[in-house]
N, C-alpha and C. Protein backbone atom coordinates (compact mmCIF):
# COMPACT_ATOMS: atom_id res chain seq x y z
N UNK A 1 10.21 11.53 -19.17
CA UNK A 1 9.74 10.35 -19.88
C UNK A 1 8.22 10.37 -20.05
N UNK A 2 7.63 10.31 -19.18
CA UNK A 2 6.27 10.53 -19.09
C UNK A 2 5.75 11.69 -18.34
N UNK A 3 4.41 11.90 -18.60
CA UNK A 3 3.55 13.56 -17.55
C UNK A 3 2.50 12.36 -17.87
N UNK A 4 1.78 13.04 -16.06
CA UNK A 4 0.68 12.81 -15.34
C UNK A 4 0.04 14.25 -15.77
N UNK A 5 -1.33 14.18 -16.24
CA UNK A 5 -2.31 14.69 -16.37
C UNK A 5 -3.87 15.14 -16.17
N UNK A 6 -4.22 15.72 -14.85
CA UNK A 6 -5.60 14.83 -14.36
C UNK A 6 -6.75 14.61 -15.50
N UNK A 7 -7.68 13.64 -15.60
CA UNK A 7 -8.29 13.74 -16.64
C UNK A 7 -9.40 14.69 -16.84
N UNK A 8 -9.55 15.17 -17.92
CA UNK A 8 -10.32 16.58 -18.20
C UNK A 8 -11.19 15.84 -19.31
N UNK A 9 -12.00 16.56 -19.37
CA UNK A 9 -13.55 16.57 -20.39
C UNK A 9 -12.50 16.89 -22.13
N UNK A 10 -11.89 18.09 -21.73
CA UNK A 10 -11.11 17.70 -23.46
C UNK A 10 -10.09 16.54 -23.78
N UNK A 11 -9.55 15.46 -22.92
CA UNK A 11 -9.31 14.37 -23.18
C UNK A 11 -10.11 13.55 -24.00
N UNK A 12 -11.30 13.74 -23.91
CA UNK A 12 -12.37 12.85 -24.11
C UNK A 12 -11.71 12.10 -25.91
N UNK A 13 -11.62 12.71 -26.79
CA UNK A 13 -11.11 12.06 -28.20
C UNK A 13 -10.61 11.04 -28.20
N UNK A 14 -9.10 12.05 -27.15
CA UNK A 14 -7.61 10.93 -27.28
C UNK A 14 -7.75 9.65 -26.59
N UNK A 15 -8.68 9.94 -25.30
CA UNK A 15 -9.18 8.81 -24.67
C UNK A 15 -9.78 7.54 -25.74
N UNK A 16 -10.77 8.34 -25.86
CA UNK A 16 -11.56 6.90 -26.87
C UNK A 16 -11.01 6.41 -27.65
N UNK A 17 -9.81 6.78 -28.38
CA UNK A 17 -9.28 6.67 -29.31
C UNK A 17 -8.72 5.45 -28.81
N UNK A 18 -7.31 5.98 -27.64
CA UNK A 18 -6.90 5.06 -26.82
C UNK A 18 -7.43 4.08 -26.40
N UNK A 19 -8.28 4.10 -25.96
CA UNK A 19 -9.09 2.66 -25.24
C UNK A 19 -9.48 1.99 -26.94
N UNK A 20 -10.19 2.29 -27.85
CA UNK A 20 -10.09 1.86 -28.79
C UNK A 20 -8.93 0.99 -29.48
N UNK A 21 -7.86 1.68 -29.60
CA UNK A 21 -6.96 1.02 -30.17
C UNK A 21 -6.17 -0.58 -29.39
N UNK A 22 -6.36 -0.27 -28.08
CA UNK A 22 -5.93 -0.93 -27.02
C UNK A 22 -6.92 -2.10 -26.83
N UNK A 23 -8.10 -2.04 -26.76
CA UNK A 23 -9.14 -3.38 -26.50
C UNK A 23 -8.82 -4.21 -26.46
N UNK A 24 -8.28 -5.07 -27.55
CA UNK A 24 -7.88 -6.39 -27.95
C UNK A 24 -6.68 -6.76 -26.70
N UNK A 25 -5.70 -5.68 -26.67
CA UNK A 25 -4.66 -5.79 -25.88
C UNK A 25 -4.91 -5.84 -24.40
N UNK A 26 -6.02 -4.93 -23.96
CA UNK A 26 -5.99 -4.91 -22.72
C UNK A 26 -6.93 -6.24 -22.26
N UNK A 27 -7.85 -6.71 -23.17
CA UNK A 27 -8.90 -7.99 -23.03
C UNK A 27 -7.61 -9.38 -22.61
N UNK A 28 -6.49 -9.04 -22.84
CA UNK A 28 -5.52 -10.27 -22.89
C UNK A 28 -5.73 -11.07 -21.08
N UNK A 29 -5.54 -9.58 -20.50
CA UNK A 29 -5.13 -9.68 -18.88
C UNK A 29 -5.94 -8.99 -18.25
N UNK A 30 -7.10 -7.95 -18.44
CA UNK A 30 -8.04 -7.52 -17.64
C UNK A 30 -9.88 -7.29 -18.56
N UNK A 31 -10.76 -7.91 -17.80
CA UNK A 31 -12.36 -7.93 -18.68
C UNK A 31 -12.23 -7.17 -19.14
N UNK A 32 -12.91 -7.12 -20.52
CA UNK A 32 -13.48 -6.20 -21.61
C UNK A 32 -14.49 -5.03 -20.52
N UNK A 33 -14.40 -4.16 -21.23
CA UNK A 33 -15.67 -3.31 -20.58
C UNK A 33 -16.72 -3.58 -21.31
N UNK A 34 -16.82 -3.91 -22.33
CA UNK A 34 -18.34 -4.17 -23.43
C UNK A 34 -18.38 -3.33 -24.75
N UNK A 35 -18.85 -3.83 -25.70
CA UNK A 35 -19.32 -2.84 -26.56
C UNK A 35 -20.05 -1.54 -26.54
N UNK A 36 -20.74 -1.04 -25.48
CA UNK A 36 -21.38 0.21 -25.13
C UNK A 36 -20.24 1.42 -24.74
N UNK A 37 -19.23 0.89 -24.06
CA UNK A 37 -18.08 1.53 -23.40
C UNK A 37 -17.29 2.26 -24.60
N UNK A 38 -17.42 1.69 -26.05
CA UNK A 38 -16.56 1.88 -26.95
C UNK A 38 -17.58 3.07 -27.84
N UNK A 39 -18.60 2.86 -27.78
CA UNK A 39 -19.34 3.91 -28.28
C UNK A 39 -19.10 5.21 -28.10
N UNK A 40 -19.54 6.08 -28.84
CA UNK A 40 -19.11 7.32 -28.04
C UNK A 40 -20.49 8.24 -27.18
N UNK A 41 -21.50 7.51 -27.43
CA UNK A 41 -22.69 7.96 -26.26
C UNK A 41 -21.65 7.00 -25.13
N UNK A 42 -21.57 6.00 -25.14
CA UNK A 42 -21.66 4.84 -23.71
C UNK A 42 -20.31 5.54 -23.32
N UNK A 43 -18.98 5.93 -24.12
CA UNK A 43 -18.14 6.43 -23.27
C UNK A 43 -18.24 8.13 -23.06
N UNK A 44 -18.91 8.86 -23.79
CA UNK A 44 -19.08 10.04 -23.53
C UNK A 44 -20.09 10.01 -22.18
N UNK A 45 -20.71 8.92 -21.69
CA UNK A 45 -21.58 9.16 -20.75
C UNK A 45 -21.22 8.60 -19.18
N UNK A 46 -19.63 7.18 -19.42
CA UNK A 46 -18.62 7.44 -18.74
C UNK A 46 -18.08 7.61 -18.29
N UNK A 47 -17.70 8.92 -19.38
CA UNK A 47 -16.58 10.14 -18.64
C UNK A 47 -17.12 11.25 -18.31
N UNK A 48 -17.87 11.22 -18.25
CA UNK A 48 -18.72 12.55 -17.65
C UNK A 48 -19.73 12.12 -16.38
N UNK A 49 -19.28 10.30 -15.59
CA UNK A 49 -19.70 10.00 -14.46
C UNK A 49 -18.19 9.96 -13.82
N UNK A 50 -16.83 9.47 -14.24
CA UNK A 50 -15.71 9.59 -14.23
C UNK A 50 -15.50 11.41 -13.50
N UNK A 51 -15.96 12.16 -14.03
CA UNK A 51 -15.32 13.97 -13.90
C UNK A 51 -16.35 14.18 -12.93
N UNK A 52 -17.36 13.29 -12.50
CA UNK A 52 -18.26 13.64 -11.59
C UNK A 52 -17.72 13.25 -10.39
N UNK A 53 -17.02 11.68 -10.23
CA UNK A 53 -16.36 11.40 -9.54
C UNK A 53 -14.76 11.89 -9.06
N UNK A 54 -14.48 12.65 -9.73
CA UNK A 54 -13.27 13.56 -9.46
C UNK A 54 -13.86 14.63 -8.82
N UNK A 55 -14.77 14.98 -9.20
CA UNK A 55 -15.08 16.70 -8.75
C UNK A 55 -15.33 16.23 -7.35
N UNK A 56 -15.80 15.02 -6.67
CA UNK A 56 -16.60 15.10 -5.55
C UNK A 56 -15.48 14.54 -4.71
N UNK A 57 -14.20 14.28 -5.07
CA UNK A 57 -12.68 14.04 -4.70
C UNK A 57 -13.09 12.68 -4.15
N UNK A 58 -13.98 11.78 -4.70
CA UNK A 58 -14.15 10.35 -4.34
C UNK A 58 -12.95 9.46 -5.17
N UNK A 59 -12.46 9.77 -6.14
CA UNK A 59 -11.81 9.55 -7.53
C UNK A 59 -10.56 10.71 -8.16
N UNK A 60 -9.44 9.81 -8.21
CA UNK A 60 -8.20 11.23 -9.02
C UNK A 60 -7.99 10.11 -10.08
N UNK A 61 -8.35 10.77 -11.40
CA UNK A 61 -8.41 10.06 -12.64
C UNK A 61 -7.09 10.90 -13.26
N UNK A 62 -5.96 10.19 -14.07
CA UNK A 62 -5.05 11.16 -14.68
C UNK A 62 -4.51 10.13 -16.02
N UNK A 63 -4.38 10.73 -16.67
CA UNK A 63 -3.68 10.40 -18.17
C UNK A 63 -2.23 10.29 -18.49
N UNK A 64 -1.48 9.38 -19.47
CA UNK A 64 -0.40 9.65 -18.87
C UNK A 64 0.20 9.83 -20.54
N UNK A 65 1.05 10.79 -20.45
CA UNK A 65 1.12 11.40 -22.03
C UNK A 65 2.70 10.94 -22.16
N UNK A 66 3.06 11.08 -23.11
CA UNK A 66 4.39 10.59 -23.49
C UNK A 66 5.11 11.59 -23.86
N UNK A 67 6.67 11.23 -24.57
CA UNK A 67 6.97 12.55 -24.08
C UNK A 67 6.53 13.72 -25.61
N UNK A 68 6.00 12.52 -26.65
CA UNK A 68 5.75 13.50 -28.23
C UNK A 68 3.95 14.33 -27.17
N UNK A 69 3.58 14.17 -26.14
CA UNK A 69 1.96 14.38 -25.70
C UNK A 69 1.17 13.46 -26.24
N UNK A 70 1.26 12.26 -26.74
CA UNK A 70 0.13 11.67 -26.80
C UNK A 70 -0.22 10.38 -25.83
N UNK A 71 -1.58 10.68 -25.95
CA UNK A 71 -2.13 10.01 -24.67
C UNK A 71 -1.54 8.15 -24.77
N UNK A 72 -0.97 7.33 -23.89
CA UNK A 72 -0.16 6.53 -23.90
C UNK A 72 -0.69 5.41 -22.66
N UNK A 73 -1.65 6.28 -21.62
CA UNK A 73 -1.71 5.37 -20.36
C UNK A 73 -2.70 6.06 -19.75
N UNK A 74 -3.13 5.41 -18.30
CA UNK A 74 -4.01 5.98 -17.62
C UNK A 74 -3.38 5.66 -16.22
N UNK A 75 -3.42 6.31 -15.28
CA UNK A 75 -3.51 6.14 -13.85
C UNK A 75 -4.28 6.71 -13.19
N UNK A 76 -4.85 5.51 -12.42
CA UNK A 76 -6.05 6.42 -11.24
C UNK A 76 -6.08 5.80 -9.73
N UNK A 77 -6.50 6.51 -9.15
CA UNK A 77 -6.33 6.25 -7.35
C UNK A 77 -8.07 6.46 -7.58
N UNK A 78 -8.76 5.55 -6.59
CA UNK A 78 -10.33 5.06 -6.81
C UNK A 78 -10.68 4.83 -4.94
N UNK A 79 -11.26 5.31 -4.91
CA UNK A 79 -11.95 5.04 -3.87
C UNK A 79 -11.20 5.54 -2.60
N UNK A 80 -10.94 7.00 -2.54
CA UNK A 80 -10.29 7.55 -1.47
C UNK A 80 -11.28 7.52 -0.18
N UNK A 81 -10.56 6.94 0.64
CA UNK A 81 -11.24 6.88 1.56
C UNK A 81 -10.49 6.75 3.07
N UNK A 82 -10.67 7.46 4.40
CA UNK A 82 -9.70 7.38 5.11
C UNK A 82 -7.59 7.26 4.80
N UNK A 83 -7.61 8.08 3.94
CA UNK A 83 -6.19 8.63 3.80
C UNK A 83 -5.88 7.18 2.99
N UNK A 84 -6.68 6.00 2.36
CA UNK A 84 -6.70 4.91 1.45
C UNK A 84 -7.24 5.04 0.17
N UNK A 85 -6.80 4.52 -1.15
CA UNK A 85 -7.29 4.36 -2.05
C UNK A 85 -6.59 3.15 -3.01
N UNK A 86 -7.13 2.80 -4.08
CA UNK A 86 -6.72 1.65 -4.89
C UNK A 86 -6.14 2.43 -6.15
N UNK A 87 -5.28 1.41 -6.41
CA UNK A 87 -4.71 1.96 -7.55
C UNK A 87 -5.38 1.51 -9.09
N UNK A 88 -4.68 1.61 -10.00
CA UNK A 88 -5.29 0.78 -10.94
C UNK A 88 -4.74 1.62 -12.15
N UNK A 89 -3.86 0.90 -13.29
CA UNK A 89 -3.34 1.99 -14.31
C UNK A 89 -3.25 0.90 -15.85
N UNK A 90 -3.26 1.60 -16.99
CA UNK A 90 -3.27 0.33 -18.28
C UNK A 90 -2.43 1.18 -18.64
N UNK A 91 -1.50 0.51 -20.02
CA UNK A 91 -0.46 1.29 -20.93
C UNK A 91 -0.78 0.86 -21.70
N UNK A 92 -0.95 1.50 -22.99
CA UNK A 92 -0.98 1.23 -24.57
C UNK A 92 -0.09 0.01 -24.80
N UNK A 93 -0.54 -0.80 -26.10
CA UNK A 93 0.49 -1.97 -26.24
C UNK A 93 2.36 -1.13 -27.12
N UNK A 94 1.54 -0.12 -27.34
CA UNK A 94 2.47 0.68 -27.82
C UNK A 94 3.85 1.03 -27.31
N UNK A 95 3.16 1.38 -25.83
CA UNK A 95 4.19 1.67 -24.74
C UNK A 95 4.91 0.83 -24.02
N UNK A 96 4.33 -0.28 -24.16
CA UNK A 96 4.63 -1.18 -23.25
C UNK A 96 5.98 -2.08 -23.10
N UNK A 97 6.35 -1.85 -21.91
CA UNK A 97 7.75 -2.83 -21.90
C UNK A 97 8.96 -1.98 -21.89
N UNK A 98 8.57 -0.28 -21.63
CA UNK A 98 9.48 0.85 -22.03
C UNK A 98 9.58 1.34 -20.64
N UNK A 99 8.73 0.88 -19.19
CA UNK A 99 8.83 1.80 -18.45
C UNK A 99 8.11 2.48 -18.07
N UNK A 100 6.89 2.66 -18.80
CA UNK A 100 6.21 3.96 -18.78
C UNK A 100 4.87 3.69 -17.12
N UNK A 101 4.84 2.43 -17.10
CA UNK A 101 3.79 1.96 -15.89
C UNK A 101 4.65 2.60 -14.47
N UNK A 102 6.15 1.82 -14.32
CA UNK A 102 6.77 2.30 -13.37
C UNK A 102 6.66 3.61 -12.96
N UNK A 103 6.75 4.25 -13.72
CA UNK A 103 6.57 5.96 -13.78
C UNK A 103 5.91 6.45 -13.28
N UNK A 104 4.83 6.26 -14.65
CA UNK A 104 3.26 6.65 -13.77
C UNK A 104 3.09 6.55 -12.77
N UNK A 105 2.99 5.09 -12.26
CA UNK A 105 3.07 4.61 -10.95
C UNK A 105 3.98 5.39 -9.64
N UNK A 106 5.14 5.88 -10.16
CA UNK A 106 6.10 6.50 -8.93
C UNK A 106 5.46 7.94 -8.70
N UNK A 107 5.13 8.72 -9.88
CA UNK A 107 4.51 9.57 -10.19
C UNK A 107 3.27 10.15 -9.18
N UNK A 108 2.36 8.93 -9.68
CA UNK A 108 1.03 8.51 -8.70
C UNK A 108 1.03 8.54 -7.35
N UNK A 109 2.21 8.24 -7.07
CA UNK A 109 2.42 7.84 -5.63
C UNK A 109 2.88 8.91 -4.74
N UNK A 110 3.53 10.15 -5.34
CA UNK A 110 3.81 11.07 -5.32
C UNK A 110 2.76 11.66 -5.04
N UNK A 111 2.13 12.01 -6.05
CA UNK A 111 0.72 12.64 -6.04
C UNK A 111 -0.35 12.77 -4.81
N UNK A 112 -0.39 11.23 -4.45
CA UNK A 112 -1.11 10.71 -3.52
C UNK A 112 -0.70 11.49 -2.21
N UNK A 113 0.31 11.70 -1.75
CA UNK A 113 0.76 11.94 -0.14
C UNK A 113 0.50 13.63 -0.60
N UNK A 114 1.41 14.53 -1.97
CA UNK A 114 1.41 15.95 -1.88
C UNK A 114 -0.07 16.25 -1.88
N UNK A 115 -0.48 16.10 -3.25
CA UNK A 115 -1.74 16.52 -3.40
C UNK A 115 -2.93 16.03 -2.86
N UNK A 116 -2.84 14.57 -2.42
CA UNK A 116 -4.14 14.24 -2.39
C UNK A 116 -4.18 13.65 -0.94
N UNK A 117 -3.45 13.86 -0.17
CA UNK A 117 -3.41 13.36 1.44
C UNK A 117 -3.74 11.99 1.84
N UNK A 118 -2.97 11.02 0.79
CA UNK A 118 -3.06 9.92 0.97
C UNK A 118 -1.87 9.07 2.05
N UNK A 119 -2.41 8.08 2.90
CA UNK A 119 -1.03 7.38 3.43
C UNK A 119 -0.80 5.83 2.81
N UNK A 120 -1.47 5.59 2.30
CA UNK A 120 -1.65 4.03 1.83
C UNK A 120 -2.69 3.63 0.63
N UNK A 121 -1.98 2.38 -0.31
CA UNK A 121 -2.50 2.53 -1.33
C UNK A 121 -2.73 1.09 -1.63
N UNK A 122 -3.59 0.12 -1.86
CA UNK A 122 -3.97 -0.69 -2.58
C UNK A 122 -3.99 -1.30 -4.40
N UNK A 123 -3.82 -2.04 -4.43
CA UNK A 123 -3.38 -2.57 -5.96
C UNK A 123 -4.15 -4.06 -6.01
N UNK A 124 -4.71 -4.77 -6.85
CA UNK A 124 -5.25 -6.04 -7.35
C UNK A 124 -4.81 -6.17 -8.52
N UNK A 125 -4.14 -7.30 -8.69
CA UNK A 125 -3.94 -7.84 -10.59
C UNK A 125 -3.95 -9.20 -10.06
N UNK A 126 -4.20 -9.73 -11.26
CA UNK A 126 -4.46 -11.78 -11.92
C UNK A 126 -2.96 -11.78 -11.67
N UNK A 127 -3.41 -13.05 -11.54
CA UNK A 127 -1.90 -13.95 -11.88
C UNK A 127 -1.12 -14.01 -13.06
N UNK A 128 -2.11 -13.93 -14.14
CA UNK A 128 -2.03 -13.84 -15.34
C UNK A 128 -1.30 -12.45 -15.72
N UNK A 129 -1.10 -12.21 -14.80
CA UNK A 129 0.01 -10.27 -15.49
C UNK A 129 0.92 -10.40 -14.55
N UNK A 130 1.87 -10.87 -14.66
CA UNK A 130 3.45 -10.47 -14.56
C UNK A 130 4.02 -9.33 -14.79
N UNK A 131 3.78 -8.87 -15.78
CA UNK A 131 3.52 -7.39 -16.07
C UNK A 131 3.44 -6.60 -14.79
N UNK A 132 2.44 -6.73 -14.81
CA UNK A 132 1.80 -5.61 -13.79
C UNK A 132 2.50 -6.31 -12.26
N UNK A 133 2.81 -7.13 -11.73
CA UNK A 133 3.11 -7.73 -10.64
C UNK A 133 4.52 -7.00 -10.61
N UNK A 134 5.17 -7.01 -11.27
CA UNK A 134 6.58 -6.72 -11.59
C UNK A 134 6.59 -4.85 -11.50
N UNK A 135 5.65 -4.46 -11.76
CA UNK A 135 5.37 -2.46 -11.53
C UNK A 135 5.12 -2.46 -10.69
N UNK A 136 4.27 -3.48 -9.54
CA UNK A 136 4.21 -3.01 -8.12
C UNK A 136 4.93 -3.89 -6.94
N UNK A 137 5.84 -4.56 -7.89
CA UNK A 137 6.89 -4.68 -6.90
C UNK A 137 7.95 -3.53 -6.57
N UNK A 138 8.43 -3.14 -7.98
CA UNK A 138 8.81 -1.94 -8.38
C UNK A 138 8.89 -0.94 -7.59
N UNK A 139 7.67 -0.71 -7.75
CA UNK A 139 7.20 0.85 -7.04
C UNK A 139 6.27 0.34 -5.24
N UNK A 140 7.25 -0.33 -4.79
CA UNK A 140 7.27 -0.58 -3.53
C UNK A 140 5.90 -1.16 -2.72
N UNK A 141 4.98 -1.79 -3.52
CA UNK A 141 3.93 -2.74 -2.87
C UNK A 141 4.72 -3.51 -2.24
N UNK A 142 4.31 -3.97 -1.25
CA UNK A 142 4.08 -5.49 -0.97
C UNK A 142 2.81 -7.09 -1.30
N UNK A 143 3.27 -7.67 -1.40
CA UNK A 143 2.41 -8.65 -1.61
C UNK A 143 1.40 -9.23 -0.43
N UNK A 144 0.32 -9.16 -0.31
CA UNK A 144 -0.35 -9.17 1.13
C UNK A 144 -1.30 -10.40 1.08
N UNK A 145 -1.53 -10.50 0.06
CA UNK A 145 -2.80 -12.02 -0.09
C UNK A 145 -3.00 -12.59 -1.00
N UNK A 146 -3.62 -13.43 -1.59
CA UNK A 146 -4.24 -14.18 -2.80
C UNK A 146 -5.82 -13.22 -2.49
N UNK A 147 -6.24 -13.44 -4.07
CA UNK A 147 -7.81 -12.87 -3.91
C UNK A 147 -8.09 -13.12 -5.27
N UNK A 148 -9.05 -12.92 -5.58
CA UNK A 148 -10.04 -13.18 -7.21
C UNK A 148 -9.68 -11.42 -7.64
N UNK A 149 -10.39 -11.66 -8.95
CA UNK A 149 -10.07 -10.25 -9.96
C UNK A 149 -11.12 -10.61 -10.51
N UNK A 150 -11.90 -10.16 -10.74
CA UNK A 150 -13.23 -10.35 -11.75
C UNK A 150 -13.44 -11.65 -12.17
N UNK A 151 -13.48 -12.65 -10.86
CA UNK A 151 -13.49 -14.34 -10.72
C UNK A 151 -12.10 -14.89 -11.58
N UNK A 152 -11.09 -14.51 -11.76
CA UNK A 152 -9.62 -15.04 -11.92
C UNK A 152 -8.97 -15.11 -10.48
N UNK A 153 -8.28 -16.33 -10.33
CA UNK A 153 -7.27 -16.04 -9.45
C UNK A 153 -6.34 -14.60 -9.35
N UNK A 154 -6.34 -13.91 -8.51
CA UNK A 154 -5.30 -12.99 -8.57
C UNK A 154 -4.55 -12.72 -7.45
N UNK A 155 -3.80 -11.34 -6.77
CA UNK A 155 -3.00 -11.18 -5.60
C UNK A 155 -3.35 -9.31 -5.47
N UNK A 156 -3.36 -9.36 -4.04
CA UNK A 156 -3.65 -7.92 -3.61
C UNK A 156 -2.37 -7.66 -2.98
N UNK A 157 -1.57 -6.06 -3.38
CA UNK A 157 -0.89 -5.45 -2.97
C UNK A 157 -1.17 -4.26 -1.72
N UNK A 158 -0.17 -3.62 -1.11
CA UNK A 158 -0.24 -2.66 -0.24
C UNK A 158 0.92 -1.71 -0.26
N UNK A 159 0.90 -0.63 -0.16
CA UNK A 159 1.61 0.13 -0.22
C UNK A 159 1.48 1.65 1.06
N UNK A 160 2.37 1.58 2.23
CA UNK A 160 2.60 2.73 3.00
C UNK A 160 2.90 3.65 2.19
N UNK A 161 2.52 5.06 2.24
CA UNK A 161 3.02 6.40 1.32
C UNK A 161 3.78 6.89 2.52
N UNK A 162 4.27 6.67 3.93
CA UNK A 162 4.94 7.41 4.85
C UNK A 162 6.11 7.25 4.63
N UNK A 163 6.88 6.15 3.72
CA UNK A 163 7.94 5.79 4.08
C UNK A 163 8.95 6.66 3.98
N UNK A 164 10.04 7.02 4.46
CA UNK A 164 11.57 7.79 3.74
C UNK A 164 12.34 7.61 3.33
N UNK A 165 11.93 6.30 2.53
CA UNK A 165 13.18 5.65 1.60
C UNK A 165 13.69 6.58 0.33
N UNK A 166 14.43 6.54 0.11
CA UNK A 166 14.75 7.57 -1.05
C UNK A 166 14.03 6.80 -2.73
N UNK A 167 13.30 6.12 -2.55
CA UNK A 167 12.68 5.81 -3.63
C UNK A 167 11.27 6.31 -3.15
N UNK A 168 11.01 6.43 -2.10
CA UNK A 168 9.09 6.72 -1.63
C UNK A 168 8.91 8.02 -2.39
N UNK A 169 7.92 8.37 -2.09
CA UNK A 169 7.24 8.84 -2.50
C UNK A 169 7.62 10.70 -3.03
């Protein structure tokens, strides 16, 4: 259904493109990044602090392609730190409502314990996304607190990567 892709410097097009087409959609339920972000100095300059932050394994940035290959989503694990990191993933309005977050997301999670020696994973969304509340119930968060999102009410998730449920990881 979907491929995870880590993000690479020749993404850079399909990316902008993507985030381009998506703005309006993603402004619904998470801040705008700004008009500079959409540029292609402000995002060529970015993603090339983005690939800086991968290289130094602070950051696993990945793309999530569909099954024709075009770029459709993003998933990333942010702030690895002590076998922890946060999650955080958008889907095209295109994609959306097909599945494709769950995926990624199971995908991701995968990723996290083989490749990237993670045991536990963090998630934040608004109240305002059901959406997204509903992918990390899904893909086995728990619900752990109330908290703000970029001054919105929102809720923080948690997620063990040890588990042996036949849905983990």
């Amino acid at each position: 259904m979907v491929t995870l892709q880590p993000l690479r410097a020749d993404h850079a097009d399909a990316l902008l493109a993507f985030e381009r087409e998506n703005r309006a959609y993603f402004a619904r339920t998470v801040p705008d990044r700004g008009d500079a972000f959409f540029t292609a100095e402000g995002f060529a300059a970015r993603l090339r602090a983005l690939l800086d932050e991968q290289h130094a394994r602070v950051c696993r940035f990945h793309v999530v392609l569909g099954e024709d290959g075009e770029l459709i989503g993003r998933v990333n694990l942010m702030d690895l730190v002590d076998g922890n990191a946060e999650l955080g993933y958008r889907v095209g309005e295109q994609a959306a409502g097909r599945g494709v977050a769950t995926a990624a997301v199971a995908q991701v999670c995968r990723l996290a314990v083989t490749d990237y020696g993670l045991t536990s994973l963090t998630a934040v969304t608004t109240l305002d996304n059901p959406a997204s509340m509903r992918v990390l119930a899904r893909s086995g968060f728990t619900r752990v607190e109330n908290t703000t999102v970029d001054g919105q009410p929102g809720v923080r998730y948690e997620r063990r990567l040890l588990d042996t449920t036949p849905d983990g990881p």
